[in-house]
PDB file of N, CA and C in Angstrom:
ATOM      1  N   UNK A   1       1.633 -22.794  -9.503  1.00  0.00           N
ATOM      2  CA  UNK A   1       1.854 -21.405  -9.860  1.00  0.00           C
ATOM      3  C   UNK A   1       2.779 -20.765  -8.820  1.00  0.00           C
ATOM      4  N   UNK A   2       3.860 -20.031  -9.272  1.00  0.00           N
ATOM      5  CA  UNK A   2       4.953 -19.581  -8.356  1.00  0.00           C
ATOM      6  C   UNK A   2       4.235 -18.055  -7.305  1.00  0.00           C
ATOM      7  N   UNK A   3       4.860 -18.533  -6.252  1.00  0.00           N
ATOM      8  CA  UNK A   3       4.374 -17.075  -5.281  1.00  0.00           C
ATOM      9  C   UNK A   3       4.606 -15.793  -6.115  1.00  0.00           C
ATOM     10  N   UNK A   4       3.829 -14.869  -6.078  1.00  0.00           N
ATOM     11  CA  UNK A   4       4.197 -13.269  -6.690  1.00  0.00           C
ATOM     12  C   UNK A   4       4.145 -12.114  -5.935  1.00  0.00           C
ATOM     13  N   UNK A   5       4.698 -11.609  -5.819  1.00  0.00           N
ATOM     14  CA  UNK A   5       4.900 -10.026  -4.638  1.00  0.00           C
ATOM     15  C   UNK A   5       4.910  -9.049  -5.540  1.00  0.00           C
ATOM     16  N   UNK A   6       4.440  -8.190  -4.832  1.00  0.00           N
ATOM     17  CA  UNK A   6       3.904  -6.719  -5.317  1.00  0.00           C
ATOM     18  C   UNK A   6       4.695  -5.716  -4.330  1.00  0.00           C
ATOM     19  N   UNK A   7       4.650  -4.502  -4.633  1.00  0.00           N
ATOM     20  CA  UNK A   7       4.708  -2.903  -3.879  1.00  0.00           C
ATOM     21  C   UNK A   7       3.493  -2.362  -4.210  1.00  0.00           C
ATOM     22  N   UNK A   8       3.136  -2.270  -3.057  1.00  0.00           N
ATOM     23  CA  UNK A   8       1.562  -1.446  -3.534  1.00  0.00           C
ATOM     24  C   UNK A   8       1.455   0.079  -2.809  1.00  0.00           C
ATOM     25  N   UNK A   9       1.373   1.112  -3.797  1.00  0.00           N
ATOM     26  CA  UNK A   9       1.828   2.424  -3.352  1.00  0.00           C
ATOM     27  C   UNK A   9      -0.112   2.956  -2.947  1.00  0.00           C
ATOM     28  N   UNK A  10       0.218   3.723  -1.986  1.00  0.00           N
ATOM     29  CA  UNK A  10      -0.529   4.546  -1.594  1.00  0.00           C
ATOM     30  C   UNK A  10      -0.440   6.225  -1.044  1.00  0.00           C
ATOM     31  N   UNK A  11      -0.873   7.186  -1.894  1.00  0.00           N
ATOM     32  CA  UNK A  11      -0.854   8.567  -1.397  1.00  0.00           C
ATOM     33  C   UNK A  11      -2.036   8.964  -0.384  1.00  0.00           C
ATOM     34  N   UNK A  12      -1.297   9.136   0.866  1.00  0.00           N
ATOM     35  CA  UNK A  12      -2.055   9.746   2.290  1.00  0.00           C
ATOM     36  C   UNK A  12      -2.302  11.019   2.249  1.00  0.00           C
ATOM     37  N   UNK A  13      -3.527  11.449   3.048  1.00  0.00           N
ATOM     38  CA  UNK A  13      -3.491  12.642   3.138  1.00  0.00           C
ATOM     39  C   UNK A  13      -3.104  13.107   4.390  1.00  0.00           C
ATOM     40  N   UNK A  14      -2.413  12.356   4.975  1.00  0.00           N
ATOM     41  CA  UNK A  14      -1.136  12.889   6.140  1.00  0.00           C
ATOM     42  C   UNK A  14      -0.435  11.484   6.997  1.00  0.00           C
ATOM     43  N   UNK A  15       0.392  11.665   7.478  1.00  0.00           N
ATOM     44  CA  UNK A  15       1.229  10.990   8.554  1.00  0.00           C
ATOM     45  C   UNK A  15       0.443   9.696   8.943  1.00  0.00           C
ATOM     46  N   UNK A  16      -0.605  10.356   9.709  1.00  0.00           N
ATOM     47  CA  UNK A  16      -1.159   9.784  11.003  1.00  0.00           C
ATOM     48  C   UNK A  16      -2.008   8.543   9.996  1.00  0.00           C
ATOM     49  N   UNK A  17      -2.713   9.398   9.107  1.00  0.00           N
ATOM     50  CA  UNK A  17      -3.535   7.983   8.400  1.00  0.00           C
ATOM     51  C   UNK A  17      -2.718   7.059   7.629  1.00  0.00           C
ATOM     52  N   UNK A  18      -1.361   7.188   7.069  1.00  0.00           N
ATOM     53  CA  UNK A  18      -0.291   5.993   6.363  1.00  0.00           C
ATOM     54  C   UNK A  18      -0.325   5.294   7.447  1.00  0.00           C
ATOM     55  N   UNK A  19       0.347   5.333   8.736  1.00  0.00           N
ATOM     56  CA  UNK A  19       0.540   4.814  10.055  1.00  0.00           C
ATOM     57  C   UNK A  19      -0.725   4.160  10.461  1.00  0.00           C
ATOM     58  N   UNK A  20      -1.931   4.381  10.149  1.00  0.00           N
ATOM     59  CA  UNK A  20      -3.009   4.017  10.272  1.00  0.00           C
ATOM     60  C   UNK A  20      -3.293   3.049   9.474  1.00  0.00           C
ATOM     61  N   UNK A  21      -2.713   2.942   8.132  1.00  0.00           N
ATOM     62  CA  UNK A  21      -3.323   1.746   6.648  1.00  0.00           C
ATOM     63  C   UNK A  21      -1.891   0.911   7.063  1.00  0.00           C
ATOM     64  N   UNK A  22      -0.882   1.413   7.537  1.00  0.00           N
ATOM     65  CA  UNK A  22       0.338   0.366   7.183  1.00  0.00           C
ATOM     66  C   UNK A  22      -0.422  -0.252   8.373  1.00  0.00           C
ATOM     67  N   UNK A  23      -0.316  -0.053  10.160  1.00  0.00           N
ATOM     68  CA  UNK A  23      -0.194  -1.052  11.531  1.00  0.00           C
ATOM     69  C   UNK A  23      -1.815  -1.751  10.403  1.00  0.00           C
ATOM     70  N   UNK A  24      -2.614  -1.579  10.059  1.00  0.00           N
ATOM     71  CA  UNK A  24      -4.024  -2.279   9.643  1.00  0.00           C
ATOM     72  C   UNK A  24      -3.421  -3.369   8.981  1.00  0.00           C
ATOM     73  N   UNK A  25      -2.792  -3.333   7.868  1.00  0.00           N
ATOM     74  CA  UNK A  25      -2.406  -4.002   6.645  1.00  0.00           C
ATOM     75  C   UNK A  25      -1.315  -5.142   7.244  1.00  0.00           C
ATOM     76  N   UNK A  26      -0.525  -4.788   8.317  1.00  0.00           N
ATOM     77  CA  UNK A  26       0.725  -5.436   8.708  1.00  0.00           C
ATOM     78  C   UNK A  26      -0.023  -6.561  10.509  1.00  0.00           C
ATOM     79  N   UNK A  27      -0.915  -6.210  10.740  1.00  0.00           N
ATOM     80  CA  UNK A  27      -1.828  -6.861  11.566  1.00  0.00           C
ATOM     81  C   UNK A  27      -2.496  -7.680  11.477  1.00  0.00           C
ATOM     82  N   UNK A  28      -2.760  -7.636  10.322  1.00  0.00           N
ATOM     83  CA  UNK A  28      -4.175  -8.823   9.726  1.00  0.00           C
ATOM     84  C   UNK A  28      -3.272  -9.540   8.544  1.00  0.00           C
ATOM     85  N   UNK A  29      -1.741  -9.129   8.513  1.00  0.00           N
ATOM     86  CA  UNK A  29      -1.059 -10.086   7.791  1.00  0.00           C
ATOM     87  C   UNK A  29      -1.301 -10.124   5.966  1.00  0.00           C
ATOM     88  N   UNK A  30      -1.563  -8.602   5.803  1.00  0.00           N
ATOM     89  CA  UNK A  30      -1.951  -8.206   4.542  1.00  0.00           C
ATOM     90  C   UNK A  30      -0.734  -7.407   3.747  1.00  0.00           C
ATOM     91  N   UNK A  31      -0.114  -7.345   4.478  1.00  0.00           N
ATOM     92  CA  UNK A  31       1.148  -7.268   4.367  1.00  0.00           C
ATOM     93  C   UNK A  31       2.533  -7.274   4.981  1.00  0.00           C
ATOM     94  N   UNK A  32       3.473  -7.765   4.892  1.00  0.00           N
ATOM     95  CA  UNK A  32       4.769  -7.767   5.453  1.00  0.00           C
ATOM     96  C   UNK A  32       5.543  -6.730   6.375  1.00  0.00           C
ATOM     97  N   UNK A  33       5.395  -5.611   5.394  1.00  0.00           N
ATOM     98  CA  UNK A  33       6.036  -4.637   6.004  1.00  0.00           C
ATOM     99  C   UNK A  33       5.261  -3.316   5.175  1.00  0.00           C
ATOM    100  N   UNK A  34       5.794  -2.236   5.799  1.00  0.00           N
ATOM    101  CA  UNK A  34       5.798  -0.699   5.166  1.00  0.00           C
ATOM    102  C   UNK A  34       6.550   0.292   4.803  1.00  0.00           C
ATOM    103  N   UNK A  35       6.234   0.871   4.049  1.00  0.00           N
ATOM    104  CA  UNK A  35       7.525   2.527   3.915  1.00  0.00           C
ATOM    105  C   UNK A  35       7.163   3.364   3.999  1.00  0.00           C
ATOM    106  N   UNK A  36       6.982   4.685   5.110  1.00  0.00           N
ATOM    107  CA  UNK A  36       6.097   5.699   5.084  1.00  0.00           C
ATOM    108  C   UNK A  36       7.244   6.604   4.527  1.00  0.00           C
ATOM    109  N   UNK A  37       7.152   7.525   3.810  1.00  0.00           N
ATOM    110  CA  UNK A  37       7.949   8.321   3.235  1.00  0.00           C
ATOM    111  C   UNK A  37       7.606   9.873   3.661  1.00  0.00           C
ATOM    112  N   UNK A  38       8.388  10.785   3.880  1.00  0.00           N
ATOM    113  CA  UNK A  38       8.120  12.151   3.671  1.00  0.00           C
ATOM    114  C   UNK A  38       7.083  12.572   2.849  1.00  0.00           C
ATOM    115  N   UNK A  39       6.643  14.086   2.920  1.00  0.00           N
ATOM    116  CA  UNK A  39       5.390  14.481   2.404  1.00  0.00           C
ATOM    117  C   UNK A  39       5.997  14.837   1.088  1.00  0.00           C
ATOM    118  N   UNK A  40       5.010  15.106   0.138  1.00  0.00           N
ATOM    119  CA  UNK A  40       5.203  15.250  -0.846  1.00  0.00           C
ATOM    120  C   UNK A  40       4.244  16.182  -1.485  1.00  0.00           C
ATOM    121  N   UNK A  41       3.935  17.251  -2.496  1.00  0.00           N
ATOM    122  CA  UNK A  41       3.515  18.031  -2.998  1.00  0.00           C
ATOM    123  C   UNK A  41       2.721  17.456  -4.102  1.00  0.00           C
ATOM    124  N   UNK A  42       1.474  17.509  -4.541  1.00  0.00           N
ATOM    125  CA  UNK A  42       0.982  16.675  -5.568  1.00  0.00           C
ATOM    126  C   UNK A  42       0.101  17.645  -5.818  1.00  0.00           C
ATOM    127  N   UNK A  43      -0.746  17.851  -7.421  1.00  0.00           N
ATOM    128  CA  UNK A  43      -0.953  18.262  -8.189  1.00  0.00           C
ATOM    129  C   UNK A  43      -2.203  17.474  -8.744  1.00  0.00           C
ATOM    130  N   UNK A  44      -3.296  17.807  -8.957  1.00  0.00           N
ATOM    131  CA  UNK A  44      -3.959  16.739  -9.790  1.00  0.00           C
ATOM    132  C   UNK A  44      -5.606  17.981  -9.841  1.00  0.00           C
ATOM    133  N   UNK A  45      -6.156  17.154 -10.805  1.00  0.00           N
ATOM    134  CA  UNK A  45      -7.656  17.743 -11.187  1.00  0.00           C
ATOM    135  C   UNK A  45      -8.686  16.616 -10.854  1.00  0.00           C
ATOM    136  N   UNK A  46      -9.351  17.940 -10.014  1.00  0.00           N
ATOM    137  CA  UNK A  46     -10.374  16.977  -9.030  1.00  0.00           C
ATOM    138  C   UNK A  46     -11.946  17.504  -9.265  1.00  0.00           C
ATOM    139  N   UNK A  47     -12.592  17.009 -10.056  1.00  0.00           N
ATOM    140  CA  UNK A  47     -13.947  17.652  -9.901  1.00  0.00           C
ATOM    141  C   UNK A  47     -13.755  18.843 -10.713  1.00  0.00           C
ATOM    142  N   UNK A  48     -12.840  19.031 -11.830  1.00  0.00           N
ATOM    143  CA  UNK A  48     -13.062  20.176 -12.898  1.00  0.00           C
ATOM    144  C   UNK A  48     -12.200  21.182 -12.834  1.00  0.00           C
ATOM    145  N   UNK A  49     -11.627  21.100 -11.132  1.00  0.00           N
ATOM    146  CA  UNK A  49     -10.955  21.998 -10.703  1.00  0.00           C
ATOM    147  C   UNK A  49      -9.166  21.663 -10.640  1.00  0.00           C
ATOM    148  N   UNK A  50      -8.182  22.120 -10.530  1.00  0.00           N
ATOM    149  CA  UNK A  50      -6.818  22.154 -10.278  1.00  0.00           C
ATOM    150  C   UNK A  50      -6.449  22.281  -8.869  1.00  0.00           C
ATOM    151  N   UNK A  51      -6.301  20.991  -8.306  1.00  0.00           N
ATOM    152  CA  UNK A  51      -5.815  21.215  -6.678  1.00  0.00           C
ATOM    153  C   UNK A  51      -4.248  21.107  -6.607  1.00  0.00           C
ATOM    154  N   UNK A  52      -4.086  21.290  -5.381  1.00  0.00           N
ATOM    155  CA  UNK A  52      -2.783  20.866  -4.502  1.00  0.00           C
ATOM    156  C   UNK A  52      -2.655  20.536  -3.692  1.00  0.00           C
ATOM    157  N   UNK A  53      -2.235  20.149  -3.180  1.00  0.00           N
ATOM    158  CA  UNK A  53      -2.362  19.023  -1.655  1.00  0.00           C
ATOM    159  C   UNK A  53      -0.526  18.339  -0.959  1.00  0.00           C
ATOM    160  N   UNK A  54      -0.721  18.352   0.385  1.00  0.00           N
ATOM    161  CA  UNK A  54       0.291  17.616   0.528  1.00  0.00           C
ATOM    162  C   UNK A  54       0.179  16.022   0.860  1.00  0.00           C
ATOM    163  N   UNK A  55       0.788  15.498   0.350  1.00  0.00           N
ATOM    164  CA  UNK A  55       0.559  13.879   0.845  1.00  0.00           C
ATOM    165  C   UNK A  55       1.943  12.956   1.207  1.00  0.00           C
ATOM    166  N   UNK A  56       1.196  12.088   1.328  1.00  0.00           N
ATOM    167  CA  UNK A  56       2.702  11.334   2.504  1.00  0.00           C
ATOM    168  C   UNK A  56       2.076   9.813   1.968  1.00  0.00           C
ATOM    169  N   UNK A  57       3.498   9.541   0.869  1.00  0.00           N
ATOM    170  CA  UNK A  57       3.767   8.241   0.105  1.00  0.00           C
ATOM    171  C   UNK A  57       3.575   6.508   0.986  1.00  0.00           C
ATOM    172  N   UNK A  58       2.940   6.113   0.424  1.00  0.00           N
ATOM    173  CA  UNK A  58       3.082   5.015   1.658  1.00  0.00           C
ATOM    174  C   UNK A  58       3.169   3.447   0.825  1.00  0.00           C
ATOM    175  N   UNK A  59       4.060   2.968   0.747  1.00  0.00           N
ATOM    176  CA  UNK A  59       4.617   1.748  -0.309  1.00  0.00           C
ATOM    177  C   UNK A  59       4.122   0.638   1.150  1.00  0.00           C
ATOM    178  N   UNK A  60       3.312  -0.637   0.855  1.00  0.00           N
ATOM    179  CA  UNK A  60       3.548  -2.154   1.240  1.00  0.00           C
ATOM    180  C   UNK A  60       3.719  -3.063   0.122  1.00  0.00           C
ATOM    181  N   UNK A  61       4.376  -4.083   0.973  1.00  0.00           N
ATOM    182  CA  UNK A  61       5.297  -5.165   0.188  1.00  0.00           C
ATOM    183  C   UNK A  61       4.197  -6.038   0.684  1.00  0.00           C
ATOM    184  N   UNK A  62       3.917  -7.124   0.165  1.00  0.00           N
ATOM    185  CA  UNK A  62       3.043  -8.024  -0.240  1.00  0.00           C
ATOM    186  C   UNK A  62       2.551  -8.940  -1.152  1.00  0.00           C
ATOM    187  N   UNK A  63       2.171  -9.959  -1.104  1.00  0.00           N
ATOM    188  CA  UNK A  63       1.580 -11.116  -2.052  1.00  0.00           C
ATOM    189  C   UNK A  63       0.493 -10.567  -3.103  1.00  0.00           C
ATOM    190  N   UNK A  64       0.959 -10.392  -4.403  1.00  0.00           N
ATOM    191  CA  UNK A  64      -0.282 -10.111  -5.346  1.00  0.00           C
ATOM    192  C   UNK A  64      -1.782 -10.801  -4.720  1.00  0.00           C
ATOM    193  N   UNK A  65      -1.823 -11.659  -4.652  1.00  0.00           N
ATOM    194  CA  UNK A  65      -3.510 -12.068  -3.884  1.00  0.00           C
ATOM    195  C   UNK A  65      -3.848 -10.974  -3.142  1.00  0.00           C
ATOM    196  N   UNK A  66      -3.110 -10.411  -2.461  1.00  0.00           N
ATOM    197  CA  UNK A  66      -3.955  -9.689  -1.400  1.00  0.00           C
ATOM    198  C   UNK A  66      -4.075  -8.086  -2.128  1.00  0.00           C
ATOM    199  N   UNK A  67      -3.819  -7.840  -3.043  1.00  0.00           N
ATOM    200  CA  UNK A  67      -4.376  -6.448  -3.446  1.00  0.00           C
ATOM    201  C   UNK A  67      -5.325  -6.142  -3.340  1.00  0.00           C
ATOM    202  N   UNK A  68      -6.809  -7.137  -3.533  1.00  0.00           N
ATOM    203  CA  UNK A  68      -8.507  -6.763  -3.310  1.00  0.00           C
ATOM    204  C   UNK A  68      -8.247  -6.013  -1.995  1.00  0.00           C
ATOM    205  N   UNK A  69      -7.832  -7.084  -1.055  1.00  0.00           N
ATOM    206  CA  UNK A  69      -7.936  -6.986   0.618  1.00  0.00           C
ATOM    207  C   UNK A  69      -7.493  -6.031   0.856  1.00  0.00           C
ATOM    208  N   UNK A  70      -5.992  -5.250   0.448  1.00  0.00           N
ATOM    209  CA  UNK A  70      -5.543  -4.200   0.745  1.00  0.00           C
ATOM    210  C   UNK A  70      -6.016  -2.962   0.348  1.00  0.00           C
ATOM    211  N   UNK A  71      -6.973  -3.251  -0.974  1.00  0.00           N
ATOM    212  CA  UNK A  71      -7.553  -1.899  -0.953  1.00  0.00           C
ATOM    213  C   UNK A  71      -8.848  -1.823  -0.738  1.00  0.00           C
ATOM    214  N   UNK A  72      -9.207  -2.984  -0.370  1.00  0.00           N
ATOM    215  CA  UNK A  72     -10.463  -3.057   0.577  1.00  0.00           C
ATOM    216  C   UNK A  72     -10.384  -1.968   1.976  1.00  0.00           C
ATOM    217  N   UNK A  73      -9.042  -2.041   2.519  1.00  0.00           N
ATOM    218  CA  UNK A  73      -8.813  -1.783   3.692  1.00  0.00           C
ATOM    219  C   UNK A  73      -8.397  -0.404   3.711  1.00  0.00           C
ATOM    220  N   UNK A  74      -7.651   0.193   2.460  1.00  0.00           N
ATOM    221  CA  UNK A  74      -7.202   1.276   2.485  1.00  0.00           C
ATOM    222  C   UNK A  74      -8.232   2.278   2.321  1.00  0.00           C
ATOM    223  N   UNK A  75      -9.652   1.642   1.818  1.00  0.00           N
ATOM    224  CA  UNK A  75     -11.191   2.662   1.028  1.00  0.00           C
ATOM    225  C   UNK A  75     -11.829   2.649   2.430  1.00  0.00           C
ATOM    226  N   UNK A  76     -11.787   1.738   3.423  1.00  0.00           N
ATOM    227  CA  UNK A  76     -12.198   1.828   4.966  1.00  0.00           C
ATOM    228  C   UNK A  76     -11.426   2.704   5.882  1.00  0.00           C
ATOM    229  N   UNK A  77      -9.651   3.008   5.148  1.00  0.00           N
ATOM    230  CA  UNK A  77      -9.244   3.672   6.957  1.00  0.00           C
ATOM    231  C   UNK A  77      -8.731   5.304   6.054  1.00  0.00           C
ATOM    232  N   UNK A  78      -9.099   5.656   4.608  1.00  0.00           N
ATOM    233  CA  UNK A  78      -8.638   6.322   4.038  1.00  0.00           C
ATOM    234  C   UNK A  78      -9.647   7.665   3.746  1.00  0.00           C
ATOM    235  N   UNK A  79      -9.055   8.920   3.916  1.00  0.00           N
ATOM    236  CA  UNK A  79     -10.172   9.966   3.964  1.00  0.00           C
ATOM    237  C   UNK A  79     -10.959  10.451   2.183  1.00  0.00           C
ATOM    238  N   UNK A  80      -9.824  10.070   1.816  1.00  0.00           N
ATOM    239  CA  UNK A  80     -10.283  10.216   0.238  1.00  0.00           C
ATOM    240  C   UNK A  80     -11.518   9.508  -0.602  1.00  0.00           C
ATOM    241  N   UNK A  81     -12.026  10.101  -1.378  1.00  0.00           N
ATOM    242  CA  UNK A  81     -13.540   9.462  -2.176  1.00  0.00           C
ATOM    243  C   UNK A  81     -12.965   8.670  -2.687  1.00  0.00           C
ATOM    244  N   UNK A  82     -11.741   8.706  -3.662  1.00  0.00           N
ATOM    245  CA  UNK A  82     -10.941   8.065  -4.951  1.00  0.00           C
ATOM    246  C   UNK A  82      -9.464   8.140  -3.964  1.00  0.00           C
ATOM    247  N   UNK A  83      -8.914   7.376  -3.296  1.00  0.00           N
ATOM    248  CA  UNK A  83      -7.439   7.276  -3.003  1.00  0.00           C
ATOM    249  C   UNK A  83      -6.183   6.878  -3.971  1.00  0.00           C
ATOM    250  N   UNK A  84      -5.530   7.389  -4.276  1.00  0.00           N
ATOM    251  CA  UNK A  84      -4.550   6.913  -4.809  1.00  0.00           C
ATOM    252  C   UNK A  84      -4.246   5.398  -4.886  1.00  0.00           C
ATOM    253  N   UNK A  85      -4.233   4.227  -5.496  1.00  0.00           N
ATOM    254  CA  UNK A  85      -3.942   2.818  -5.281  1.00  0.00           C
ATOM    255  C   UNK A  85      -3.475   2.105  -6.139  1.00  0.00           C
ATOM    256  N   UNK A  86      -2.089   1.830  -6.453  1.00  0.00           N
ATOM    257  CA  UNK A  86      -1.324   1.360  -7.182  1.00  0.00           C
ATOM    258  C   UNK A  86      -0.297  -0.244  -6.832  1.00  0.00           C
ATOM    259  N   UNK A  87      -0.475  -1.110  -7.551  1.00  0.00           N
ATOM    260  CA  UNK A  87       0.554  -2.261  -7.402  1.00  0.00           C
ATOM    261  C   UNK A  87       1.460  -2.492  -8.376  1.00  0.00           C
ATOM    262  N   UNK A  88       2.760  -2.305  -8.259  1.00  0.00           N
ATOM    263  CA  UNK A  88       3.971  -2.798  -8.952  1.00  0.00           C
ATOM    264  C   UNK A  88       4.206  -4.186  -9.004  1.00  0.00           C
ATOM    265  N   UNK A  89       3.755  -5.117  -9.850  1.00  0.00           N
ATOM    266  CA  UNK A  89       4.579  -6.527  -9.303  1.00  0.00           C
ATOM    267  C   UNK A  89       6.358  -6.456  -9.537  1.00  0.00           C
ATOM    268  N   UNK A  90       7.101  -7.398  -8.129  1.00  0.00           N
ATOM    269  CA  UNK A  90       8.445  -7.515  -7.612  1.00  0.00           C
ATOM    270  C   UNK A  90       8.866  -8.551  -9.242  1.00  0.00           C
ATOM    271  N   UNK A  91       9.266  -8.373 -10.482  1.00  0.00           N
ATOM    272  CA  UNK A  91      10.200  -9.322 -10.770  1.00  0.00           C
ATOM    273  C   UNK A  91      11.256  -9.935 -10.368  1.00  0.00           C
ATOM    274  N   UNK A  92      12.026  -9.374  -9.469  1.00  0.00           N
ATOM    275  CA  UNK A  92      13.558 -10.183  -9.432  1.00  0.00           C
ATOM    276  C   UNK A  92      13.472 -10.145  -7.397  1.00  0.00           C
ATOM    277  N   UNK A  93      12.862 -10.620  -6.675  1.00  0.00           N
ATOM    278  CA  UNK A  93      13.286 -10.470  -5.047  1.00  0.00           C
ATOM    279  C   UNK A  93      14.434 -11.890  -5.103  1.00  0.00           C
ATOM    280  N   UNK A  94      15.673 -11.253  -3.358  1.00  0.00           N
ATOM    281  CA  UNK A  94      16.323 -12.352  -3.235  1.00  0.00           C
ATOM    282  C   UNK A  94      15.671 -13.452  -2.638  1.00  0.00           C
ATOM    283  N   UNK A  95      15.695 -14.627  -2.570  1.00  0.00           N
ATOM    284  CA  UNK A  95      15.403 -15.507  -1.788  1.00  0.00           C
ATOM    285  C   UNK A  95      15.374 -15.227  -0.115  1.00  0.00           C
ATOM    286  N   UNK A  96      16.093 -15.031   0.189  1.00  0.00           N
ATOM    287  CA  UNK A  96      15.814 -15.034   1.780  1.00  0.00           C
ATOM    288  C   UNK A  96      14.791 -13.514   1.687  1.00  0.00           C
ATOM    289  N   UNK A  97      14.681 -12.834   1.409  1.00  0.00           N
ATOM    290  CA  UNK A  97      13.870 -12.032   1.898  1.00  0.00           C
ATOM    291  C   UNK A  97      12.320 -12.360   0.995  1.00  0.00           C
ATOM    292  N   UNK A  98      11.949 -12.934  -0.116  1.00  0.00           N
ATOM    293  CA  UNK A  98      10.584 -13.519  -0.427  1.00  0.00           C
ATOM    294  C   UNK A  98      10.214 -14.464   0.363  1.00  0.00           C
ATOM    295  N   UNK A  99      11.203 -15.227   0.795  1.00  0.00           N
ATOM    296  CA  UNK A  99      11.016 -16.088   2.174  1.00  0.00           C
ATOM    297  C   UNK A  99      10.278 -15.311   3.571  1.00  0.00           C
ATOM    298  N   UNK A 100      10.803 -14.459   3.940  1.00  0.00           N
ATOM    299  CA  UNK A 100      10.438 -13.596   4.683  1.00  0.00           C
ATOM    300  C   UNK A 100       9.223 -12.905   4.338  1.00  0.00           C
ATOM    301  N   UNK A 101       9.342 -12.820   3.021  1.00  0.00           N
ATOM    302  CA  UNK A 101       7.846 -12.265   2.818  1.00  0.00           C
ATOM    303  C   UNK A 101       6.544 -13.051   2.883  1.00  0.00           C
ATOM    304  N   UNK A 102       7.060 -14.153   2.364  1.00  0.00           N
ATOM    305  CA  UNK A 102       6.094 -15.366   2.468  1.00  0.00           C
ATOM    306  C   UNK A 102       5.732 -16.028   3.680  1.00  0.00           C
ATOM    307  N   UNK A 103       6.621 -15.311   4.911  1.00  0.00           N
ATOM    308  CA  UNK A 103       6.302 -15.964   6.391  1.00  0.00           C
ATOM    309  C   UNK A 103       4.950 -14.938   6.703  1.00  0.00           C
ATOM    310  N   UNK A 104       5.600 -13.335   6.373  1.00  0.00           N
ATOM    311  CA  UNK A 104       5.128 -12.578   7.149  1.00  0.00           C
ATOM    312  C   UNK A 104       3.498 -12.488   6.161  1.00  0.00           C
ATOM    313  N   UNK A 105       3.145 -13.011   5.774  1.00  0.00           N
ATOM    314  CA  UNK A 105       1.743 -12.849   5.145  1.00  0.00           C
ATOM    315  C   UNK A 105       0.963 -13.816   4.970  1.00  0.00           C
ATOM    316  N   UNK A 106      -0.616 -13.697   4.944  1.00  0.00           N
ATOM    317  CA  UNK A 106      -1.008 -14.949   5.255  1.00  0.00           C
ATOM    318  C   UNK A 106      -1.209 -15.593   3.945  1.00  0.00           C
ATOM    319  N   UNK A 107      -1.567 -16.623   4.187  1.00  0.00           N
ATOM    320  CA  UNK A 107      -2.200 -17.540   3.317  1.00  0.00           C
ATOM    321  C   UNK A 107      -3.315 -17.222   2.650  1.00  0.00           C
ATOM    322  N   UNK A 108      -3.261 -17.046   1.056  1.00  0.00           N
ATOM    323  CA  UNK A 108      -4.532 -16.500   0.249  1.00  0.00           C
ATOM    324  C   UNK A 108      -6.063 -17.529   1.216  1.00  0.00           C
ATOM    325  N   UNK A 109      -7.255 -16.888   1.466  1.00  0.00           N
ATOM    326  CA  UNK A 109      -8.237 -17.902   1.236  1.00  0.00           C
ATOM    327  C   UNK A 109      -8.695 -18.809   0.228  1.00  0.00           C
TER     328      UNK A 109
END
């Protein structure tokens, strides 16, 4: 079965905790790398009610296997009841950089 990579998005509820799920995720080799992005304005119904909130986008690149693990990890370092947790699988990566991806992550158990 061929290797598969993902983007797995996560909405923070600030700076300090993305920086907190990416060094976790990129340490224990759960993922490759990160993208912390600027804050962002979000909108959603929470408990009946209409909130707003600012949050700060946080994309890792990674091996589909490890999605359990990563959001294992993100429900441990994340302030939210329900966090945002989304995976895109990568159809088309170049070779040298799935290579790279495949160094920088570990080996499924």
């Amino acid at each position: 079965m061929p290797l598969r990579f993902i983007d797995i998005w996560v909405n923070c509820p600030d700076q300090k905790t993305a920086e907190k799920i990416a060094d976790a995720c990129i340490a224990e080799k759960l993922a490759a790398c990160a993208n912390i992005f600027p804050p962002i304005a979000s909108r959603y119904r929470w408990k009946g009610a209409i909130e707003t909130a600012t949050e700060v986008p946080l994309l890792l690149k990674t091996r589909s296997e490890h999605f359990e693990a990563v959001c294992e990890a993100v429900r441990t370092l994340h302030s939210y009841e329900v966090p945002f947790i989304t995976a895109t699988e990568i159809s088309q990566v170049d070779q040298a950089y799935a290579d790279w991806l495949r160094a920088e992550t570990k080996e499924p158990a």
